[in-house]
C-alpha atoms as a PDB file:
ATOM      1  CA  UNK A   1     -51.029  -4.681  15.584  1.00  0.00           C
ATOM      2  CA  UNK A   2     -50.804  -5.504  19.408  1.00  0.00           C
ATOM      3  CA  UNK A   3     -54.028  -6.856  20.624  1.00  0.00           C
ATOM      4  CA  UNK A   4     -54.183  -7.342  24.768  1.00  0.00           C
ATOM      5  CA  UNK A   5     -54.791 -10.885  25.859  1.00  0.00           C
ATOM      6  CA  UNK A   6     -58.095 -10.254  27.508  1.00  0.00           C
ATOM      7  CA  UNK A   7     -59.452  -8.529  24.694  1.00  0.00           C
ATOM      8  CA  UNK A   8     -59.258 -11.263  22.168  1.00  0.00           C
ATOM      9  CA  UNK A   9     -60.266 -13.798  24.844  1.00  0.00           C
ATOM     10  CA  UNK A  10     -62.811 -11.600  25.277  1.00  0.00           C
ATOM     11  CA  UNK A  11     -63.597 -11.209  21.693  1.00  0.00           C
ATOM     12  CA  UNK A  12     -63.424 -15.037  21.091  1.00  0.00           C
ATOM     13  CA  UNK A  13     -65.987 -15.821  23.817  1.00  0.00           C
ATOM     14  CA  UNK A  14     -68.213 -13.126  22.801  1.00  0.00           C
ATOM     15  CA  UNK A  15     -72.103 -14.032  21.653  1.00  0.00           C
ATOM     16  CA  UNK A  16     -73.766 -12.866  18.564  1.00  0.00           C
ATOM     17  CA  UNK A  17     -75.913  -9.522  19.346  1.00  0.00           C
ATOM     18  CA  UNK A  18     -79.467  -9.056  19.020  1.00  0.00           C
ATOM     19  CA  UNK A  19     -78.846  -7.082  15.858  1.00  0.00           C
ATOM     20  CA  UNK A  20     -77.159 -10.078  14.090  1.00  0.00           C
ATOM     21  CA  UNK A  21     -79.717 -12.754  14.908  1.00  0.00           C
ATOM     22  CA  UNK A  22     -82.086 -10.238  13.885  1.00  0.00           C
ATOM     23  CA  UNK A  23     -80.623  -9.134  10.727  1.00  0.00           C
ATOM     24  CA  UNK A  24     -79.829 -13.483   9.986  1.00  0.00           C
ATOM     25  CA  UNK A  25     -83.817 -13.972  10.236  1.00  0.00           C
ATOM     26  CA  UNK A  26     -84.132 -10.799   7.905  1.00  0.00           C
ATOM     27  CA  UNK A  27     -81.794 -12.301   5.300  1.00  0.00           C
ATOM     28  CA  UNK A  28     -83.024 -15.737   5.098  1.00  0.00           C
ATOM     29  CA  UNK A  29     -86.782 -14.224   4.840  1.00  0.00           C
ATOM     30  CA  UNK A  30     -85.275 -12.647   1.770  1.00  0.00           C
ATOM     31  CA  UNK A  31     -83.513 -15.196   0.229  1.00  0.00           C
ATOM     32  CA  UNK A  32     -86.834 -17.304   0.455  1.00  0.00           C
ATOM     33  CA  UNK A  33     -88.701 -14.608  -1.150  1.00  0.00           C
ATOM     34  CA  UNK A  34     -86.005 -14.056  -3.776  1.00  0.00           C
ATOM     35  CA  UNK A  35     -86.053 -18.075  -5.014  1.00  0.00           C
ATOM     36  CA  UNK A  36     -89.024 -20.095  -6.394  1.00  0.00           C
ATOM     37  CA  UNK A  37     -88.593 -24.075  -5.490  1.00  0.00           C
ATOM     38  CA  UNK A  38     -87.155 -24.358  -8.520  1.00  0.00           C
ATOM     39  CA  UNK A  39     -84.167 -22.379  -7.600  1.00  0.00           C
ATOM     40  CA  UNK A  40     -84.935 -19.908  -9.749  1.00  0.00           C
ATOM     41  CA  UNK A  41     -85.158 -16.292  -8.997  1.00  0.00           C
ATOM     42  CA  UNK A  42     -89.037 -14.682  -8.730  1.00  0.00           C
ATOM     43  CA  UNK A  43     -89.900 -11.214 -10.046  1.00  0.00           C
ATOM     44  CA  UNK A  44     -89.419 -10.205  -6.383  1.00  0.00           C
ATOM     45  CA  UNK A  45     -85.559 -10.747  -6.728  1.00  0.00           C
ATOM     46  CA  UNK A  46     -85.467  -7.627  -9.142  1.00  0.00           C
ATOM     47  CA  UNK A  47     -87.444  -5.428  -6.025  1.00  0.00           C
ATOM     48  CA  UNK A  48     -85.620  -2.278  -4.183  1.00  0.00           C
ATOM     49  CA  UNK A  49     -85.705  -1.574  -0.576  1.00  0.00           C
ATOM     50  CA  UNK A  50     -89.551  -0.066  -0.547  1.00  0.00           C
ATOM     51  CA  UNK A  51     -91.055  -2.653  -2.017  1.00  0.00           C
ATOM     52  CA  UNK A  52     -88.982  -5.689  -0.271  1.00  0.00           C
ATOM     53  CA  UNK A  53     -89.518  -3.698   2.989  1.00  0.00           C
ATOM     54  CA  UNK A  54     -93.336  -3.415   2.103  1.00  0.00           C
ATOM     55  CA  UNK A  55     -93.471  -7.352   0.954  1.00  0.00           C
ATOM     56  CA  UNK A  56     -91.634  -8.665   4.349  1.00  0.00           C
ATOM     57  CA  UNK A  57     -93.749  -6.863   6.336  1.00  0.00           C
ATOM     58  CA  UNK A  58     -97.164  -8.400   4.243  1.00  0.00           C
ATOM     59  CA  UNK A  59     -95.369 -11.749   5.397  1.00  0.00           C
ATOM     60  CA  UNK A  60     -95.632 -10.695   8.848  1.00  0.00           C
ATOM     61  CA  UNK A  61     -91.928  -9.508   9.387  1.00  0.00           C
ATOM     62  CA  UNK A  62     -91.706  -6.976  11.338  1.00  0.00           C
ATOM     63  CA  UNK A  63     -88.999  -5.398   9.588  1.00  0.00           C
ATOM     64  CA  UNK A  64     -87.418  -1.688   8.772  1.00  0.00           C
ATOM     65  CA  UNK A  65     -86.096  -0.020   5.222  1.00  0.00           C
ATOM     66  CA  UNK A  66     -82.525  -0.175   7.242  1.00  0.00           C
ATOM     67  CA  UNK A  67     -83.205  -3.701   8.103  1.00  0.00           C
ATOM     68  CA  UNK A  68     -83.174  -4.273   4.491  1.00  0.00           C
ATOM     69  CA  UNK A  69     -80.253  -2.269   3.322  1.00  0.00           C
ATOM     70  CA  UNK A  70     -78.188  -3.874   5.745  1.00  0.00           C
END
């Protein structure tokens, strides 16, 4: 597939969007909340999108049920 020159300069120079660094701070808040110290995974690892929505948020996250199914 034929890709113009610019466009993958372009594309190589590019910066992550708000939406990425936002859903990266999302992620890691859940994979702290998902592991004990221990490594071991916490009842919270077994939780759905309500209640891991509802639990990042009582961490002060401000976060959204799409946040959390992405």
């Amino acid at each position: 597939m034929p890709v113009a020159e610019r466009t993958y300069r372009a594309w190589k120079r590019a910066q992550p969007s708000g939406r990425d660094l936002a859903d990266a701070v999302v992620i890691d808040a859940i994979r702290t909340v998902r592991v004990n110290t221990k490594g071991e995974p916490t009842p919270e690892s077994m939780y759905g999108r309500r209640k891991m929505t509802a639990l990042l948020r009582r961490h002060d996250l401000a976060v959204s049920k799409r946040q959390v199914d992405r």
